[in-house]
Protein backbone atom coordinates (compact mmCIF):
# COMPACT_ATOMS: atom_id res chain seq x y z
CA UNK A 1 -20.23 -13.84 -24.71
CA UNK A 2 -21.66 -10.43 -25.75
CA UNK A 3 -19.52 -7.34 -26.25
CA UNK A 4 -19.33 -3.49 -25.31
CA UNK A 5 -18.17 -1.13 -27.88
CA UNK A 6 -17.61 2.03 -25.92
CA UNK A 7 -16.84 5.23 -28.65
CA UNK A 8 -15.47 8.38 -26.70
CA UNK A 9 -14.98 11.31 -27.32
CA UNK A 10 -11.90 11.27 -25.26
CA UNK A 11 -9.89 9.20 -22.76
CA UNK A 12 -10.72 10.26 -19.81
CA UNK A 13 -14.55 9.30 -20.68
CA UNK A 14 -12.39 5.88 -20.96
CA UNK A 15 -11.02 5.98 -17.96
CA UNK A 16 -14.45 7.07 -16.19
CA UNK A 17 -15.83 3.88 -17.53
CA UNK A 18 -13.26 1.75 -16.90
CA UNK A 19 -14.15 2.96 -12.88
CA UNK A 20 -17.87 2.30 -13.10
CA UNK A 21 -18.57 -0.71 -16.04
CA UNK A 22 -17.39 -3.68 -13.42
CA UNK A 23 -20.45 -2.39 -11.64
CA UNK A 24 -23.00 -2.35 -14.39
CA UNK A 25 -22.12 -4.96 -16.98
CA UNK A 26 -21.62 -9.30 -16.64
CA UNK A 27 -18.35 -10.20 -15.69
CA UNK A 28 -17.99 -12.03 -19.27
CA UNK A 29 -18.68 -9.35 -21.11
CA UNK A 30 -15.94 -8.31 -23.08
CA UNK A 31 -15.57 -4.31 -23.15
CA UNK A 32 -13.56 -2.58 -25.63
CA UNK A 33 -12.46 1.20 -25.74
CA UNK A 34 -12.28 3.45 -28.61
CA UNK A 35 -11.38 6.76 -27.60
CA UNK A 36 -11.71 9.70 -30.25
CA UNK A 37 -9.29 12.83 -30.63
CA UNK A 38 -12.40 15.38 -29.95
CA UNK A 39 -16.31 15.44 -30.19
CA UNK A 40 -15.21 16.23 -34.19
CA UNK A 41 -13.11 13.26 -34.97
CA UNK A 42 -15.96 10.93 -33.02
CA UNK A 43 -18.52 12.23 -35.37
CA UNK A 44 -16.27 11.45 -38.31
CA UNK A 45 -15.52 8.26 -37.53
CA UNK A 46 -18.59 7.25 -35.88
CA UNK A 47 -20.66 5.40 -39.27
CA UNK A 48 -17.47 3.41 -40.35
CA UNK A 49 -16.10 2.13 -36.65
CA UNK A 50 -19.77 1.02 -36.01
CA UNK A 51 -20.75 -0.69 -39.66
CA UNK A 52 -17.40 -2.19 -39.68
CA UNK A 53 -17.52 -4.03 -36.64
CA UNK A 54 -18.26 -7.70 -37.37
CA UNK A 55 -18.21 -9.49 -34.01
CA UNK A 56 -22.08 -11.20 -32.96
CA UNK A 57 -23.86 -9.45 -29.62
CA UNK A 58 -22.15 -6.28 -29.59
CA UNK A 59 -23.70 -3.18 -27.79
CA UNK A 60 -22.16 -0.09 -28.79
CA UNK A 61 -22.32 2.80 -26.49
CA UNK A 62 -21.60 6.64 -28.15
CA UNK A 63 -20.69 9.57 -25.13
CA UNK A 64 -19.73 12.98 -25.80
CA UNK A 65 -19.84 15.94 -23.74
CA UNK A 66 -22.51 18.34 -24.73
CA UNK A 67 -20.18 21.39 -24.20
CA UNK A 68 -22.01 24.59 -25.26
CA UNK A 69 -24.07 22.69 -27.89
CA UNK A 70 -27.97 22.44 -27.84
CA UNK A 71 -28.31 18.67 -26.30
CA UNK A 72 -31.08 17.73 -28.01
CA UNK A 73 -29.36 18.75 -31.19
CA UNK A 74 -26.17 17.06 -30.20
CA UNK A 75 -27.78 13.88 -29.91
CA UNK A 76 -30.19 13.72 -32.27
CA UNK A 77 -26.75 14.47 -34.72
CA UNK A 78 -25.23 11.42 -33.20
CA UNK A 79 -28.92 9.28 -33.67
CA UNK A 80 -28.63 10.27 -37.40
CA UNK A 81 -24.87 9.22 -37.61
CA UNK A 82 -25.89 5.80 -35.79
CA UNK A 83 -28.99 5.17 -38.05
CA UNK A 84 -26.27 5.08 -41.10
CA UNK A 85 -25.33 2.15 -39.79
CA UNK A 86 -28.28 0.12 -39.02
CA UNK A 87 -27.28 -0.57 -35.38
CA UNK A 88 -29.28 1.46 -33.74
CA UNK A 89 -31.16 -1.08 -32.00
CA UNK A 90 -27.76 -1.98 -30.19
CA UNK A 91 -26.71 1.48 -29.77
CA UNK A 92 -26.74 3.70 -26.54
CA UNK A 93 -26.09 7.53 -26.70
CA UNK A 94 -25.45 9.66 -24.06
CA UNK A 95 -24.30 13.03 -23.72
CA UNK A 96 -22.75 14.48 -20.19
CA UNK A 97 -24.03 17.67 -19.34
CA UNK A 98 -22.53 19.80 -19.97
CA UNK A 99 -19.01 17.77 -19.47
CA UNK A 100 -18.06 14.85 -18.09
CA UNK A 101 -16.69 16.38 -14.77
CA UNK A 102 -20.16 17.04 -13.99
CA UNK A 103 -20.79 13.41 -13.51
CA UNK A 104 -17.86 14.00 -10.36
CA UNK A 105 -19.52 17.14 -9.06
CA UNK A 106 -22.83 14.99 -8.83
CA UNK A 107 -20.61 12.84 -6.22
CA UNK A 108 -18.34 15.09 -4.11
CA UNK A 109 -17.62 11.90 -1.98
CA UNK A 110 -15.88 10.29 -4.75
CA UNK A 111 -14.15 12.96 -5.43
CA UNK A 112 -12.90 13.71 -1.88
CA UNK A 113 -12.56 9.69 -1.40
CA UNK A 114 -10.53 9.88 -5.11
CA UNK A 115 -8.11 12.59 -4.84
CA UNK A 116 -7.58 12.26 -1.27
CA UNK A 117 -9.19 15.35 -0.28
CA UNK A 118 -11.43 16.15 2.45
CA UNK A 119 -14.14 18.33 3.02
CA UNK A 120 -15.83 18.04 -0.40
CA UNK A 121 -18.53 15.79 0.63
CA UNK A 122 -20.20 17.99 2.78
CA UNK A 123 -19.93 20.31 0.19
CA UNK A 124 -22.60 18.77 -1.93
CA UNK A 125 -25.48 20.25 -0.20
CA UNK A 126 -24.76 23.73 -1.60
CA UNK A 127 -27.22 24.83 -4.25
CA UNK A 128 -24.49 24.91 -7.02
CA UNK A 129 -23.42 21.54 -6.06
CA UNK A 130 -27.42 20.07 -6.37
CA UNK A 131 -27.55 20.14 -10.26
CA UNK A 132 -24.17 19.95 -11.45
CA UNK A 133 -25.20 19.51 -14.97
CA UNK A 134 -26.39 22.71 -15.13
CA UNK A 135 -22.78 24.18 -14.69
CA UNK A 136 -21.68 25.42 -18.05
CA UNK A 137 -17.76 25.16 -16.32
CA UNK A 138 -17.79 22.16 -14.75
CA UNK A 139 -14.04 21.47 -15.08
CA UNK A 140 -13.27 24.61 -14.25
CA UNK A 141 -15.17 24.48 -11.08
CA UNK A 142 -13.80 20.88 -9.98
CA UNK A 143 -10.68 22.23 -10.41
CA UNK A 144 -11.05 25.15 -8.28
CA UNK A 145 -13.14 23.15 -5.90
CA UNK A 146 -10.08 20.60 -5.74
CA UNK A 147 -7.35 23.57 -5.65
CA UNK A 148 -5.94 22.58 -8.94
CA UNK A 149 -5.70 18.80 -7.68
CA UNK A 150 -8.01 17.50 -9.90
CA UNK A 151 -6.38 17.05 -13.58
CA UNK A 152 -8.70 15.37 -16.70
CA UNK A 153 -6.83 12.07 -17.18
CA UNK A 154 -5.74 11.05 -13.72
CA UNK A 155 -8.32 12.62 -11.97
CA UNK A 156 -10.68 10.49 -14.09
CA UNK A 157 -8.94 7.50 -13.38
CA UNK A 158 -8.68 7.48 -9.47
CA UNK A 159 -12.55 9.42 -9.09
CA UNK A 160 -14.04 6.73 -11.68
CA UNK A 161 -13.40 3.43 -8.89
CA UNK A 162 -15.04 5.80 -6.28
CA UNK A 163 -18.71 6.59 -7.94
CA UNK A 164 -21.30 5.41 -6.86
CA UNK A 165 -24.12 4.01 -9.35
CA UNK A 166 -26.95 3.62 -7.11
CA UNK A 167 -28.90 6.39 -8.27
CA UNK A 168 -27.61 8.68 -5.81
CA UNK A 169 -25.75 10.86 -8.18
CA UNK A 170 -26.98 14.73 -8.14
CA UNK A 171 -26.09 14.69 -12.27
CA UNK A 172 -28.98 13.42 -13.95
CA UNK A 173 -26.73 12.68 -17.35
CA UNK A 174 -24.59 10.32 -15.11
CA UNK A 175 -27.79 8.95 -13.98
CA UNK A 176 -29.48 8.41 -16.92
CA UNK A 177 -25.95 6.65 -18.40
CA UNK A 178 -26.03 4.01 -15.79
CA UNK A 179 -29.89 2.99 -15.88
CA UNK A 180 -28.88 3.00 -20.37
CA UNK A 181 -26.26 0.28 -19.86
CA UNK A 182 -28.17 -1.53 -17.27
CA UNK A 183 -31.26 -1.67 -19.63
CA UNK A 184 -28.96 -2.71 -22.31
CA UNK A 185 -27.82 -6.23 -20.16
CA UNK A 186 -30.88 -6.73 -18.60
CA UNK A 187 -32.63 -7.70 -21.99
C-alpha cells in the first residue's frame, strides 16, 4: 500500500484536498495531512518532516500559495529545500496562483453548487473569470463575488467535494496539480 504525504501551507489547502484526492489517487492509498502555520513555517520544516519519514512508497506532495512572490522563485526555493532530502524523485510541488481560491474561481459551478449560491456559474464567462490565476486578490474577489459567503476554512471544505478534475478548470495551477498527482499513481 503506497502513501501520500501532503505538506500545506495551511488547512484549508487540507481541506481542498481532502474534496478532490478520492478522485485522483487508489482507494488504498493511505493519505496523510500535514498542514503548516504559514508559507514560513512550511519552509522551515519542510527538510526534517520529509527526511524523517520512514514508511516504504511514500509520495510527498509540497503546495503553497505563490502570494506576491516570483513563482518560479518560489518553487525553485521549495526544489532546493526538497533536494536536502534526497526525495525528490517522490516529491510533487505545486504552487496555486496566486492563492488557492483561484483554484475555486477556475470553477464558479462548484462554487455556486458549494455554498449554495446561484448565479455564479454563468459568471465564468467574464474575462476576469477566464484566467483566475492571474488575479493577484483572489480571496478577496471570491469573497465579494460570494457576498461575504465564502470564508477560507469552510468554504474550502464544502467547494473542495464540488470541483471538478477533468481538465475543465479555467486555473491552470489547479490544472497542472491534478495531471502531478495523477502522473505520480500512474507509474
Amino acid at each position: 500500500m503506497s502513501t501520500l504525504v501532503c505538506l500545506l501551507e495551511e488547512r484549508s489547502a487540507e481541506a481542498m484536498l481532502r474534496g478532490i484526492l478520492p478522485h485522483l489517487i487508489p482507494e488504498d492509498c493511505e493519505t496523510v495531512y500535514i498542514p503548516f502555520e504559514g508559507k514560513q513555517d512550511l519552509e522551515k520544516q519542510l527538510v526534517r518532516k520529509i527526511r524523517l519519514w520512514r514508511k516504504p512508497d511514500t509520495w510527498f506532495l509540497v503546495l503553497r500559495d505563490q502570494d506576491a512572490g516570483d513563482c518560479i522563485a518560489v518553487k525553485q526555493n521549495l526544489q532546493e529545500l526538497v533536494r536536502r532530502t534526497g526525495k525528490e524523485d517522490r516529491t510533487l510541488i505545486r504552487i496555486a496562483c496566486h492563492e488557492l481560491e483561484s483554484f475555486y474561481l477556475g470553477d464558479l459551478r462548484a462554487v455556486e453548487e458549494g455554498l449554495g449560491l446561484s448565479g455564479l456559474a454563468d459568471r465564468q464567462k467574464r474575462k476576469k473569470y477566464r484566467m483566475p490565476d492571474a488575479l493577484s486578490n483572489a480571496c478577496q474577489e471570491l469573497r465579494k463575488l460570494t457576498q461575504e459567503s465564502y470564508q477560507k476554512l469552510s468554504g474550502s471544505e464544502r467547494i473542495a467535494p464540488c470541483l471538478r478534475v477533468d481538465g475543465s478548470n479555467r486555473s491552470a495551477s489547479f490544472n497542472a496539480l491534478v495531471q502531478g498527482i495523477g502522473r505520480m499513481f500512474s507509474r
